[in-house]
C-alpha atoms as a PDB file:
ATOM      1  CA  UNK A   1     -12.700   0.484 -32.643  1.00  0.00           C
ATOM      2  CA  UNK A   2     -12.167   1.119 -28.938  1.00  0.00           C
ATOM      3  CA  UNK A   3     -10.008   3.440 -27.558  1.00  0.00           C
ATOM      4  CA  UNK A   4      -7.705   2.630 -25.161  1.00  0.00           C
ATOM      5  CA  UNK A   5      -7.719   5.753 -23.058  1.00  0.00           C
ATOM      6  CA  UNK A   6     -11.697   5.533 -22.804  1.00  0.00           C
ATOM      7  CA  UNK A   7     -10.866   2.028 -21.172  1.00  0.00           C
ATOM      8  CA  UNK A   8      -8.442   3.892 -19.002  1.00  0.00           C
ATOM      9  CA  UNK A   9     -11.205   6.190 -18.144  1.00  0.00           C
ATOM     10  CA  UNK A  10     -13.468   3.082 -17.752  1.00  0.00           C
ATOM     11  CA  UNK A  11     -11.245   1.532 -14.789  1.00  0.00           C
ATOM     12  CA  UNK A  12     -10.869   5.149 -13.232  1.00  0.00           C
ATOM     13  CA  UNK A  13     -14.204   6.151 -12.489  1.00  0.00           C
ATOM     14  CA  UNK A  14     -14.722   2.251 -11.568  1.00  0.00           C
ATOM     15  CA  UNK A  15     -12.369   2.362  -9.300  1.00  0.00           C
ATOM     16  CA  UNK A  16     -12.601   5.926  -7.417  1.00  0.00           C
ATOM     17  CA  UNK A  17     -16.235   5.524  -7.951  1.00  0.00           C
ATOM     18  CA  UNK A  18     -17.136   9.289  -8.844  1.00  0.00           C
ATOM     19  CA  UNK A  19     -16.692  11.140 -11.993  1.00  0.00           C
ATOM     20  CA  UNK A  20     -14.713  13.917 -10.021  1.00  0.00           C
ATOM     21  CA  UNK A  21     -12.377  11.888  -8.242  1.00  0.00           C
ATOM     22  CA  UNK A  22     -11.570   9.905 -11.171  1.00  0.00           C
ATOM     23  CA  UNK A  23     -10.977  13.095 -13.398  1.00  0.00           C
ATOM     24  CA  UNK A  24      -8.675  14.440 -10.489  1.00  0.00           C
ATOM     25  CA  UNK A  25      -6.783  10.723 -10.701  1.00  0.00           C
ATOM     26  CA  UNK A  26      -6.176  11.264 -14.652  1.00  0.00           C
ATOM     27  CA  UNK A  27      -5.733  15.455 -14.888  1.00  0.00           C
ATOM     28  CA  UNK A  28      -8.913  15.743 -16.896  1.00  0.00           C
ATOM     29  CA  UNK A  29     -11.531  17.879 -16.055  1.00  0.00           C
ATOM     30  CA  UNK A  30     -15.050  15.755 -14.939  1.00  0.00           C
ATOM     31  CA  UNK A  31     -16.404  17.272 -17.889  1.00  0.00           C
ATOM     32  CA  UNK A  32     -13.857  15.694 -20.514  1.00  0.00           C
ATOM     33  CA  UNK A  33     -14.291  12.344 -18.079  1.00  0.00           C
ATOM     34  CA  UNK A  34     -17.791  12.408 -18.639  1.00  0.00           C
ATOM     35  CA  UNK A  35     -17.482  12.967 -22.730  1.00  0.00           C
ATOM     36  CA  UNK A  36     -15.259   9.838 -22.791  1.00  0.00           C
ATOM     37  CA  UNK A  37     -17.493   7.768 -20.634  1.00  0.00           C
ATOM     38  CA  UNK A  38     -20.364   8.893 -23.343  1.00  0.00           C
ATOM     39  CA  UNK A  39     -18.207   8.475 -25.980  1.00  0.00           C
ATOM     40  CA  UNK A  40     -17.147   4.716 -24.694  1.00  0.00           C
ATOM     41  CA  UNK A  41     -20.661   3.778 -24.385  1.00  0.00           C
ATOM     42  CA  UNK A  42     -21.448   5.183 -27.855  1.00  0.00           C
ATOM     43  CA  UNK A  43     -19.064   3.110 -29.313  1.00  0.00           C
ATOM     44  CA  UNK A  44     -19.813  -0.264 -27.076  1.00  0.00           C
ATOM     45  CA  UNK A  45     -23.767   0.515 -27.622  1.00  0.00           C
ATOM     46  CA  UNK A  46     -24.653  -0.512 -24.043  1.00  0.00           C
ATOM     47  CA  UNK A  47     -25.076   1.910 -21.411  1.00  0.00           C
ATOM     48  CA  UNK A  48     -22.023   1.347 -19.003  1.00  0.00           C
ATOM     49  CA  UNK A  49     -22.883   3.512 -15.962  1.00  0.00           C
ATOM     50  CA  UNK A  50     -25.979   4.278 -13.594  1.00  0.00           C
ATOM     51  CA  UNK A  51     -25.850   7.335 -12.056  1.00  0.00           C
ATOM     52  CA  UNK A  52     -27.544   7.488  -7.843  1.00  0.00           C
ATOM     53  CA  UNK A  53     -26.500  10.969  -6.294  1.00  0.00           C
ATOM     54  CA  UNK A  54     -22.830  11.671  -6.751  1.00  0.00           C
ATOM     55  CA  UNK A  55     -21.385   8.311  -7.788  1.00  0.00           C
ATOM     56  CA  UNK A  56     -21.721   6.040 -10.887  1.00  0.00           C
ATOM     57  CA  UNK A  57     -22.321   2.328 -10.531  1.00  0.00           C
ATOM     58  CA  UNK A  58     -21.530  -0.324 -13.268  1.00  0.00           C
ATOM     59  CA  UNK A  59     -24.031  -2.146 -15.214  1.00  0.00           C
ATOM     60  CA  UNK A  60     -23.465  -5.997 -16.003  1.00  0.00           C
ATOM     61  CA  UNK A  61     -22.694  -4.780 -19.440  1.00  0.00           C
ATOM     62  CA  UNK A  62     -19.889  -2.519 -17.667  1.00  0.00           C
ATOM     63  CA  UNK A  63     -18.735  -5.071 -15.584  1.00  0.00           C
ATOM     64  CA  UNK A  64     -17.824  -6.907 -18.769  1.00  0.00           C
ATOM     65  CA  UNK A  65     -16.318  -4.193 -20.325  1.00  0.00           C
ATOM     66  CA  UNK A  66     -14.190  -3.794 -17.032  1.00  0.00           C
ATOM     67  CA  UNK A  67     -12.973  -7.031 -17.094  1.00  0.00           C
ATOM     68  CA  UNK A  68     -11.871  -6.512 -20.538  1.00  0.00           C
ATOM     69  CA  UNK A  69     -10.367  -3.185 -19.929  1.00  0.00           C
ATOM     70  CA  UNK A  70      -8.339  -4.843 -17.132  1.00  0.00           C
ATOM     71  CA  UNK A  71      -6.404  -7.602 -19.827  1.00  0.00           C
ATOM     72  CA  UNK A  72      -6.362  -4.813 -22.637  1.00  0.00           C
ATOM     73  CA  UNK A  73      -4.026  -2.578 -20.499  1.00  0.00           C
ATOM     74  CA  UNK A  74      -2.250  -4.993 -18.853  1.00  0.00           C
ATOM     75  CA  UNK A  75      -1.566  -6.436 -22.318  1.00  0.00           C
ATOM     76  CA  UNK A  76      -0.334  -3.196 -22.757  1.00  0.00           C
ATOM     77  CA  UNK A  77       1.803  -2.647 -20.039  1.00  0.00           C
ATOM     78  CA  UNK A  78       3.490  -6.319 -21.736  1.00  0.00           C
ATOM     79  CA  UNK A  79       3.741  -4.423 -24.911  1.00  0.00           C
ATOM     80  CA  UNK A  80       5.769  -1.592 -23.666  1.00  0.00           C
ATOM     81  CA  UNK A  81       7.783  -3.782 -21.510  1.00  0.00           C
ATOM     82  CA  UNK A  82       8.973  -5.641 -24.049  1.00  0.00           C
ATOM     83  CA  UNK A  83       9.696  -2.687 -26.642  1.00  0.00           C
ATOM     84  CA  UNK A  84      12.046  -0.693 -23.734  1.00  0.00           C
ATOM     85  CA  UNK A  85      13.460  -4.495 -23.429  1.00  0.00           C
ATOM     86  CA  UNK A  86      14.116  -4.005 -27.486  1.00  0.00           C
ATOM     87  CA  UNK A  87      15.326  -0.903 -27.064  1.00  0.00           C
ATOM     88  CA  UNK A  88      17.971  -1.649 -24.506  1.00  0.00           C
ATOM     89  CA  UNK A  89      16.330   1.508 -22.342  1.00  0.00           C
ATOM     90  CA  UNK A  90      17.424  -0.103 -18.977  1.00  0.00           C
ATOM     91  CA  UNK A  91      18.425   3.680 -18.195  1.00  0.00           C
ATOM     92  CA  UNK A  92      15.714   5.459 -16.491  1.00  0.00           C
ATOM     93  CA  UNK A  93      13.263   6.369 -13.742  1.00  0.00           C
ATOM     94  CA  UNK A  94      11.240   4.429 -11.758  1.00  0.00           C
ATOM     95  CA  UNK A  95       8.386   5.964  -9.279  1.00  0.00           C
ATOM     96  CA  UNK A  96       7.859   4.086  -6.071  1.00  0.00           C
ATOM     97  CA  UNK A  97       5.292   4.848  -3.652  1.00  0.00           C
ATOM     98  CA  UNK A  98       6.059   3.141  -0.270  1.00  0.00           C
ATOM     99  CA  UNK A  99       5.656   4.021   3.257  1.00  0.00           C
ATOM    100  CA  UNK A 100       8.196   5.389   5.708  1.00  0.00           C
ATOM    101  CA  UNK A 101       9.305   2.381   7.648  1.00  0.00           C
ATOM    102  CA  UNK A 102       9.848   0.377   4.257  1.00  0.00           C
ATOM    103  CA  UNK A 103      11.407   2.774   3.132  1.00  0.00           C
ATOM    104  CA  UNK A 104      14.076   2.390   5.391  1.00  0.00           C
ATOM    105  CA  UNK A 105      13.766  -1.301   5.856  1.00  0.00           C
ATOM    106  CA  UNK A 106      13.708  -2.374   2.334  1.00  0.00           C
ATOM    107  CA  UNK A 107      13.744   0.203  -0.311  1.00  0.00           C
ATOM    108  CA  UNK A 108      16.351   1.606   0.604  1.00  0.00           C
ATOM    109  CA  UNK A 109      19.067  -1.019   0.488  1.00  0.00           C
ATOM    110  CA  UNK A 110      17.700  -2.227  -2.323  1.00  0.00           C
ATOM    111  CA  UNK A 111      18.465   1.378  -4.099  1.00  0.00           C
ATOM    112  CA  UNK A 112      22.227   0.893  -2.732  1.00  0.00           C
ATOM    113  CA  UNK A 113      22.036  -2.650  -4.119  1.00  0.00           C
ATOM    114  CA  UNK A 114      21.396  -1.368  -7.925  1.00  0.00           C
ATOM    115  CA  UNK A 115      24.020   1.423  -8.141  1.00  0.00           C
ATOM    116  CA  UNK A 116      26.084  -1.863  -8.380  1.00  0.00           C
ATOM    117  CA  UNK A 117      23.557  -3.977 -10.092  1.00  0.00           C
ATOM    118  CA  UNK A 118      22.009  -1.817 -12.695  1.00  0.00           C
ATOM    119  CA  UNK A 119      23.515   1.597 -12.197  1.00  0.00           C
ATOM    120  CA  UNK A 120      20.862   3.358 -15.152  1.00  0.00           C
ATOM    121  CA  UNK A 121      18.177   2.940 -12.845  1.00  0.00           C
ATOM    122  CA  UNK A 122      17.255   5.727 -10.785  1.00  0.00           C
ATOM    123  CA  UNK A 123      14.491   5.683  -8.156  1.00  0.00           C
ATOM    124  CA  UNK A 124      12.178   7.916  -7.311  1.00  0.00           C
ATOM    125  CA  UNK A 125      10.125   7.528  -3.702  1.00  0.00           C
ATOM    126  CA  UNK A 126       6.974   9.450  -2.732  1.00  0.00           C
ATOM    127  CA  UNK A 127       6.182   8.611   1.091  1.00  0.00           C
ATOM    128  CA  UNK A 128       2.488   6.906   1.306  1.00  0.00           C
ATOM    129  CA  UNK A 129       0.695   5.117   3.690  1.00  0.00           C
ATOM    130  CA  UNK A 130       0.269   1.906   3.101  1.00  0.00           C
ATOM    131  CA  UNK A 131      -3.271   2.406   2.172  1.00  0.00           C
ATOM    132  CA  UNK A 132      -2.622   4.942  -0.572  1.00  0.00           C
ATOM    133  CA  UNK A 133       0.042   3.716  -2.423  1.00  0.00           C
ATOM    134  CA  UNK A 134      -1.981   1.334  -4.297  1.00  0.00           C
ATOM    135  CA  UNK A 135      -4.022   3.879  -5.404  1.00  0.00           C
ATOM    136  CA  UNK A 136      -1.195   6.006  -6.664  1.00  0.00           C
ATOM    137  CA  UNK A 137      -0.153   3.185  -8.293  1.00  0.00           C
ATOM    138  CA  UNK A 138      -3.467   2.375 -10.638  1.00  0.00           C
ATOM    139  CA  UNK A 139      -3.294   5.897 -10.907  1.00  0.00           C
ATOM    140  CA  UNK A 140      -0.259   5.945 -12.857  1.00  0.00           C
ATOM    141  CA  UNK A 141       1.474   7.999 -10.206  1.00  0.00           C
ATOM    142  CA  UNK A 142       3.706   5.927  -9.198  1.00  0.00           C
ATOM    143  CA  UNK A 143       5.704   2.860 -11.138  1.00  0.00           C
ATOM    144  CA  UNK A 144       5.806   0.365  -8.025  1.00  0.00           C
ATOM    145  CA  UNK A 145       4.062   0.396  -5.005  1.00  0.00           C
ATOM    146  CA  UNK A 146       5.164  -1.146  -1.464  1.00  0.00           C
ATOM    147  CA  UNK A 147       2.212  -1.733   0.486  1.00  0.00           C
ATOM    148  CA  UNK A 148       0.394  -3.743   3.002  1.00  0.00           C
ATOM    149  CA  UNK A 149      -2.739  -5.949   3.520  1.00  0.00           C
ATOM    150  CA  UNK A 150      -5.560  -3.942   4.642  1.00  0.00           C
ATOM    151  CA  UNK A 151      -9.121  -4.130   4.574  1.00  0.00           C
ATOM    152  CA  UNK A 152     -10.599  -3.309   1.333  1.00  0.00           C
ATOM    153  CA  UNK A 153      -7.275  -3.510  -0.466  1.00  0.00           C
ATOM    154  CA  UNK A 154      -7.259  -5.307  -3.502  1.00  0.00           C
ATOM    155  CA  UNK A 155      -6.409  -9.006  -3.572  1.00  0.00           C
ATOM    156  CA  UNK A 156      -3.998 -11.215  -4.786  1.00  0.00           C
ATOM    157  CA  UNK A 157      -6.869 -12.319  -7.716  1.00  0.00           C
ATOM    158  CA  UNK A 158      -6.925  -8.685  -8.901  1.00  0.00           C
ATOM    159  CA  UNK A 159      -6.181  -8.676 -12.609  1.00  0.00           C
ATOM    160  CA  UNK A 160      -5.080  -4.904 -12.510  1.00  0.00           C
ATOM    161  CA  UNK A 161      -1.932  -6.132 -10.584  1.00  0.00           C
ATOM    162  CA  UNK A 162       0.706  -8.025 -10.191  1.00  0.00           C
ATOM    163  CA  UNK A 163       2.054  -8.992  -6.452  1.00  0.00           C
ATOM    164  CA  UNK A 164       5.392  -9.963  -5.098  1.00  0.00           C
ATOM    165  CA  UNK A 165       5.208 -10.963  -1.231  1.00  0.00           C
ATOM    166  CA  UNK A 166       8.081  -8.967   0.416  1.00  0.00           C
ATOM    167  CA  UNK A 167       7.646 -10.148   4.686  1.00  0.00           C
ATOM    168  CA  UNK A 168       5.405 -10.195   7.208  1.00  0.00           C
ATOM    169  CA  UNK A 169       6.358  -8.116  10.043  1.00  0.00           C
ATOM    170  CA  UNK A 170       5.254  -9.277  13.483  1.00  0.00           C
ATOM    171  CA  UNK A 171       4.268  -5.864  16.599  1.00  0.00           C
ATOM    172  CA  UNK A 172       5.946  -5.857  19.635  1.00  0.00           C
ATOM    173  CA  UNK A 173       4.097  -3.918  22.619  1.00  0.00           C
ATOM    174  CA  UNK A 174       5.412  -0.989  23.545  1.00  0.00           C
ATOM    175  CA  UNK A 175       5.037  -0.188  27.836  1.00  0.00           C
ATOM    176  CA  UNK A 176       6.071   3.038  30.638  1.00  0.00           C
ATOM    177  CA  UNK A 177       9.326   1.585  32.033  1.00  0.00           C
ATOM    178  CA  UNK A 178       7.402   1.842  35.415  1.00  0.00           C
ATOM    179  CA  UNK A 179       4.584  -0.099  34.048  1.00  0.00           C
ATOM    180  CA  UNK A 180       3.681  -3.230  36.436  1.00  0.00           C
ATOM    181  CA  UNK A 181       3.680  -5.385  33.135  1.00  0.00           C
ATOM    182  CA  UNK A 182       6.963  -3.982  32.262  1.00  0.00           C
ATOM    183  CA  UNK A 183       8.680  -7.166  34.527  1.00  0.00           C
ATOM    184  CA  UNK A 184       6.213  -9.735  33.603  1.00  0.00           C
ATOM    185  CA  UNK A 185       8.100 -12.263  31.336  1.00  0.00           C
ATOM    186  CA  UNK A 186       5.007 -12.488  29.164  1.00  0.00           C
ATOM    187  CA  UNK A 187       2.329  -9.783  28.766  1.00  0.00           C
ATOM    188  CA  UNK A 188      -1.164 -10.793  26.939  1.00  0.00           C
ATOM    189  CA  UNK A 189      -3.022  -8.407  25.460  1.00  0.00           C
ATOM    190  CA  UNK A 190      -6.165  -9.622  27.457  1.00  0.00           C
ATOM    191  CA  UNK A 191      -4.152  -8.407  30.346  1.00  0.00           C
ATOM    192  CA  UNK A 192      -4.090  -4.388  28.924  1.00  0.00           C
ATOM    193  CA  UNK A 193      -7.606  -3.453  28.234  1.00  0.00           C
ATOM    194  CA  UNK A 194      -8.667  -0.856  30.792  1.00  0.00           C
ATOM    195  CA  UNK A 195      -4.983   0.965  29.665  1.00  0.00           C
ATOM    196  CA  UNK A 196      -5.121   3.971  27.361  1.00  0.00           C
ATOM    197  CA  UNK A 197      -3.775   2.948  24.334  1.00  0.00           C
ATOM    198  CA  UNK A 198      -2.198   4.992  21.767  1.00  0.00           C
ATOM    199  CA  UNK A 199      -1.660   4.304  17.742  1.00  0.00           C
ATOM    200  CA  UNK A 200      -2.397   5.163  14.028  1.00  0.00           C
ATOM    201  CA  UNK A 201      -5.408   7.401  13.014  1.00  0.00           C
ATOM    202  CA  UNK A 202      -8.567   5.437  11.521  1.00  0.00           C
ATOM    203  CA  UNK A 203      -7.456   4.740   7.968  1.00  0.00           C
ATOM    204  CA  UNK A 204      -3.999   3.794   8.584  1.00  0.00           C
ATOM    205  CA  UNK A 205      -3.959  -0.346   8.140  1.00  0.00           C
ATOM    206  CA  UNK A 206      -1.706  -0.162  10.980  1.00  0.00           C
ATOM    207  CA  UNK A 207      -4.665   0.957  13.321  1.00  0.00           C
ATOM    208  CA  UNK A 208      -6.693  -1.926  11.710  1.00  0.00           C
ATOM    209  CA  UNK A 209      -4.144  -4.310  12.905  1.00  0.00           C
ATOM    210  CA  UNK A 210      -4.370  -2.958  16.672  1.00  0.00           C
ATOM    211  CA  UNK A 211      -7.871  -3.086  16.730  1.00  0.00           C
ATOM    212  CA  UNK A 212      -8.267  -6.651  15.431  1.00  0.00           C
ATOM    213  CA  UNK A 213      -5.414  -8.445  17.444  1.00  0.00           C
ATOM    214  CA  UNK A 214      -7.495  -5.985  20.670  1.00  0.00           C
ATOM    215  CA  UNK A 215     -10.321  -7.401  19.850  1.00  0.00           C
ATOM    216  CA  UNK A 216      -9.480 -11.077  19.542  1.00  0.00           C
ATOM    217  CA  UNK A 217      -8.264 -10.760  22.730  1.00  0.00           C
ATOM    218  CA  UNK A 218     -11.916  -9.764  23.869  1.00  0.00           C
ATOM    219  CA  UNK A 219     -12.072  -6.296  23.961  1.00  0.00           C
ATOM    220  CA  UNK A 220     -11.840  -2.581  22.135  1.00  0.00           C
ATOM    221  CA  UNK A 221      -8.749  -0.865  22.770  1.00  0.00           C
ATOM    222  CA  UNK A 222      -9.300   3.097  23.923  1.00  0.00           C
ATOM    223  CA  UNK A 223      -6.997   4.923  21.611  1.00  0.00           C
ATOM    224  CA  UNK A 224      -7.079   8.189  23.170  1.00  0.00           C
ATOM    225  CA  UNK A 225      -3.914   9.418  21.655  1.00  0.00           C
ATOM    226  CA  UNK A 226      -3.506   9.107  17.791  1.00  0.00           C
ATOM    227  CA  UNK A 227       0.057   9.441  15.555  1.00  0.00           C
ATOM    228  CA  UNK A 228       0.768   7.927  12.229  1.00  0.00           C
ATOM    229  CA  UNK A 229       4.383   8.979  13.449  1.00  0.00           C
ATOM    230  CA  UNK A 230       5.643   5.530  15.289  1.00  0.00           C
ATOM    231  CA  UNK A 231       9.002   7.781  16.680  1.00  0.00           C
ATOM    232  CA  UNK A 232       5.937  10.109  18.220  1.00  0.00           C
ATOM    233  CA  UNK A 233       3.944   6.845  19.687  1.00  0.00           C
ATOM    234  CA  UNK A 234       7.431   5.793  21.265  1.00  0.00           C
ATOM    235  CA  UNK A 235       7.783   8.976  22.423  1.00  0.00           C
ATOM    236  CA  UNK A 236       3.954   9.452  24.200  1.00  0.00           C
ATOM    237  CA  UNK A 237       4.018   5.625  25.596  1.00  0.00           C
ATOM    238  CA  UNK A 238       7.902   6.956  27.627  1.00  0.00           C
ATOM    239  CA  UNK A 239       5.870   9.948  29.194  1.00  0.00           C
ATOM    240  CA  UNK A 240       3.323   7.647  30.083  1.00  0.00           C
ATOM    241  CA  UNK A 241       0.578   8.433  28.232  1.00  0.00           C
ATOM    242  CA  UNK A 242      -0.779   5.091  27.099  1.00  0.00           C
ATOM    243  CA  UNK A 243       0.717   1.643  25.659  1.00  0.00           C
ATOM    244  CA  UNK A 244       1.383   0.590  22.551  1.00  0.00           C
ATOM    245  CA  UNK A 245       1.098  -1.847  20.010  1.00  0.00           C
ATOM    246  CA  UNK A 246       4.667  -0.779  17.210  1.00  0.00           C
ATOM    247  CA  UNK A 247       5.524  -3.142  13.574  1.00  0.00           C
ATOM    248  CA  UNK A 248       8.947  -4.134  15.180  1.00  0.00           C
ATOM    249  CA  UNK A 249      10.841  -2.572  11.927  1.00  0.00           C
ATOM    250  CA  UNK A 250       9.500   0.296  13.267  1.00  0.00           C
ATOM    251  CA  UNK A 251      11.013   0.339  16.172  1.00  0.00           C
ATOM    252  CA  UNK A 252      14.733  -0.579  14.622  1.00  0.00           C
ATOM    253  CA  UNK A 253      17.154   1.534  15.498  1.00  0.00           C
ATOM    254  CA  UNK A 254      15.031   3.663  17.428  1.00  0.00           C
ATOM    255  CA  UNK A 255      15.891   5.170  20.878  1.00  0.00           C
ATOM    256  CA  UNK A 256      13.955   3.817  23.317  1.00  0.00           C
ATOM    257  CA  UNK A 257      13.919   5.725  26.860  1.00  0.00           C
ATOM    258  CA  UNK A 258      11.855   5.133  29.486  1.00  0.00           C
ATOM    259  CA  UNK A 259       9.787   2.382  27.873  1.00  0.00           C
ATOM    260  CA  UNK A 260       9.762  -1.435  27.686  1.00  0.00           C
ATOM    261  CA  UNK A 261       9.213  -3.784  24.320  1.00  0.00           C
ATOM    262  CA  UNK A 262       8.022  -7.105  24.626  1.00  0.00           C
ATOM    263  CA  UNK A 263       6.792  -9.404  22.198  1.00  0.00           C
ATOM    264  CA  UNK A 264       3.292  -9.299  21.210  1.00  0.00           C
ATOM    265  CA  UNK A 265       2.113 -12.931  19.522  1.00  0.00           C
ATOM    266  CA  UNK A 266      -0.549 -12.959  16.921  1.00  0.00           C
ATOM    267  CA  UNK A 267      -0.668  -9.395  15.192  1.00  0.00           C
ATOM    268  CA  UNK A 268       1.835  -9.024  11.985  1.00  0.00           C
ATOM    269  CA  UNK A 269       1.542  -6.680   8.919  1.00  0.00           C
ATOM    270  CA  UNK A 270       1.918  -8.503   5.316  1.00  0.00           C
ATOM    271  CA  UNK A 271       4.256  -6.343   2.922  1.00  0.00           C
ATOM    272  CA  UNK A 272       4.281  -6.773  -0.487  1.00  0.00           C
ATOM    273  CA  UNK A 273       5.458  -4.857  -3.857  1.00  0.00           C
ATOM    274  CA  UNK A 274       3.006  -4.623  -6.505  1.00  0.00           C
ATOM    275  CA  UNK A 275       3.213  -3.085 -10.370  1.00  0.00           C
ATOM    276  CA  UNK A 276       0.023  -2.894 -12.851  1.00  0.00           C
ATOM    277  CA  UNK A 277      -0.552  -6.394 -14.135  1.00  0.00           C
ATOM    278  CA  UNK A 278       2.322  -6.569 -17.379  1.00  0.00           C
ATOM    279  CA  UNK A 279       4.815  -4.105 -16.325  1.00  0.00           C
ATOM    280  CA  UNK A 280       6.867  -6.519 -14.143  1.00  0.00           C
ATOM    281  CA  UNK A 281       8.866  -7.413 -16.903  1.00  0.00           C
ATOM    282  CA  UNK A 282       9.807  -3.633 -17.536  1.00  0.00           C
ATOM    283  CA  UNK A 283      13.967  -3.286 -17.734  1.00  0.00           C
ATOM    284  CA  UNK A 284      13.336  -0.697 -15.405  1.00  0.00           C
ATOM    285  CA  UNK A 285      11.411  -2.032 -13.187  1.00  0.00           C
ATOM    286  CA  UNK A 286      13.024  -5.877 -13.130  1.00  0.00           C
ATOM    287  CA  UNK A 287      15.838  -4.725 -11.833  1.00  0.00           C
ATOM    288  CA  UNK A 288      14.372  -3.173  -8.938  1.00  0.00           C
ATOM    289  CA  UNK A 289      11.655  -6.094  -8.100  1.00  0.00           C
ATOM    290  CA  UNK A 290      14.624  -8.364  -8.334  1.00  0.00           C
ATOM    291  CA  UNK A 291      16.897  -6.287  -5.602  1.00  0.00           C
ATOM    292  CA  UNK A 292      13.849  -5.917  -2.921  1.00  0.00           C
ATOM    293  CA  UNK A 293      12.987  -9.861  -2.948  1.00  0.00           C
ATOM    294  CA  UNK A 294      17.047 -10.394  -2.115  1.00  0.00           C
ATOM    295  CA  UNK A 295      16.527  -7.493   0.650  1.00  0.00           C
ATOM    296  CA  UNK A 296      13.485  -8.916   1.800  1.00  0.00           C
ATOM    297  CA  UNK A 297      14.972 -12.261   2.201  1.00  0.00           C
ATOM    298  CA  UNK A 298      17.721 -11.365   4.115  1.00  0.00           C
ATOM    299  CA  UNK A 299      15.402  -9.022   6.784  1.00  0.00           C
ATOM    300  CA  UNK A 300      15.078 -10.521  10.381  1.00  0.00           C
ATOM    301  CA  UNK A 301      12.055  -9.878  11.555  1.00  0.00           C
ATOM    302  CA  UNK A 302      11.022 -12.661  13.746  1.00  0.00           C
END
């Protein structure tokens, strides 16, 4: 018989890709990760790991097993669903790792919507990029996450999760109010690339985003000035320091001096909610997929 948690174990280290990171994912020490990798193997009878340096790579055989693990917990996830379902628990927290302009933008109303809507569920937010809170979420840090396409983030095929499509948020450019683009009725981005530039850090899928729509417009963009803080981008671009490339939810309700916002066609940001692959149909978290779709809908972004 295989245990469960081993398979938990399993998708850990597979995922974080090192036997420490993995143990600090789950609370265990690396040494009881690496008994319950041994153990696991033991009781499949197939080595499941190859060790080079620091990280562990699957074998074929743990590639299978992976695949396996990934419908065993989801199947899981179902099963506990449907028991709180049985149970009537619709009173209770839910964890939600999102980042700070969805926050505002969408998780937000949608925790106004449910004090009306299904008043037992309380929501609890942990501010992540949009490049981490996946990873809290297959973690088991978080309940929900609200994230964004980036590179290397899983895909809508990954079995681990499941996806709902929230919007897709177009960037507006951000100029100096004395800027000699600042009166043109159309700006390209072509147009900008000897300016400074200023943005995200590397990491952020934001700066991703910048330097892709940069360089489809033929060139590399010098960010010389780095903040994952869009109010403190705003803020650089009105001394002068640079232009800037802002998600236009972002820039809602934000004071604006001494800088111009035009519209900057091609670049957007995909948001979406995602919960492990089963837990969708959770009383607790139904509720709250079901009251971010109608917020999402009703967002103007274009």
């Amino acid at each position: 018989m295989i245990d469960t948690r081993r398979l938990r174990t399993l998708r850990a280290v597979a995922d974080h890709g090192t036997v420490t990171a993995a143990a600090a994912a789950l609370h265990l020490t690396p040494s009881a990760v690496s008994q319950q990798l041994v153990a696991l193997e033991h009781e499949v009878g197939h080595r499941l790991f190859t060790r080079d340096g620091r990280g562990v790579h699957l074998t074929a055989v743990g590639k299978i097993m992976l695949s396996h693990a990934n419908e065993v917990l989801a199947q899981l996830e179902r099963a506990e669903a449907e028991v709180a379902a049985y149970a009537a628990g619709e009173v209770g927290e839910v964890t939600v790792a999102c980042f700070a302009t969805a926050i505002s933008a969408v998780l937000s109303p949608a925790i106004i919507a449910l004090r009306d809507n299904a008043p037992g569920v309380r929501v609890r937010v942990l501010d992540a990029e949009g490049d981490q809170s996946l990873a809290m979420l297959l973690d088991s840090e978080a309940d929900l996450a609200i994230a964004v396409e980036y590179r290397g983030a899983p895909d809508a095929s990954d079995r681990r999760l499941s996806r709902l499509p929230l919007y897709a948020e177009p960037f507006d450019l951000v100029l100096p109010g004395h800027h000699p683009a600042a009166e043109a009725p159309l700006t390209s981005l072509a147009s900008l690339a000897s300016e400074t530039w200023i943005g995200p850090y590397p990491g952020n899928p934001v700066h991703d985003v910048i330097t892709f729509a940069c360089q489809r417009a033929g060139f590399t963009p010098d960010l010389a000035h780095c903040s994952d803080d869009f109010r403190a981008v705003v803020a650089l671009v009105g001394a002068g320091a640079g232009v800037a490339l802002v998600p236009r939810l972002a820039l809602r309700d934000m004071v604006l001096p001494g800088v111009v916002v035009r519209h900057a066609p091609g670049p957007e940001r995909r948001v979406f909610a995602a919960v492990r692959r089963g837990a969708d149909s959770h009383p607790l978290v139904r509720p709250l997929l079901s009251a971010l779709r109608t917020v999402a809908a009703s967002l103007g972004t274009g």
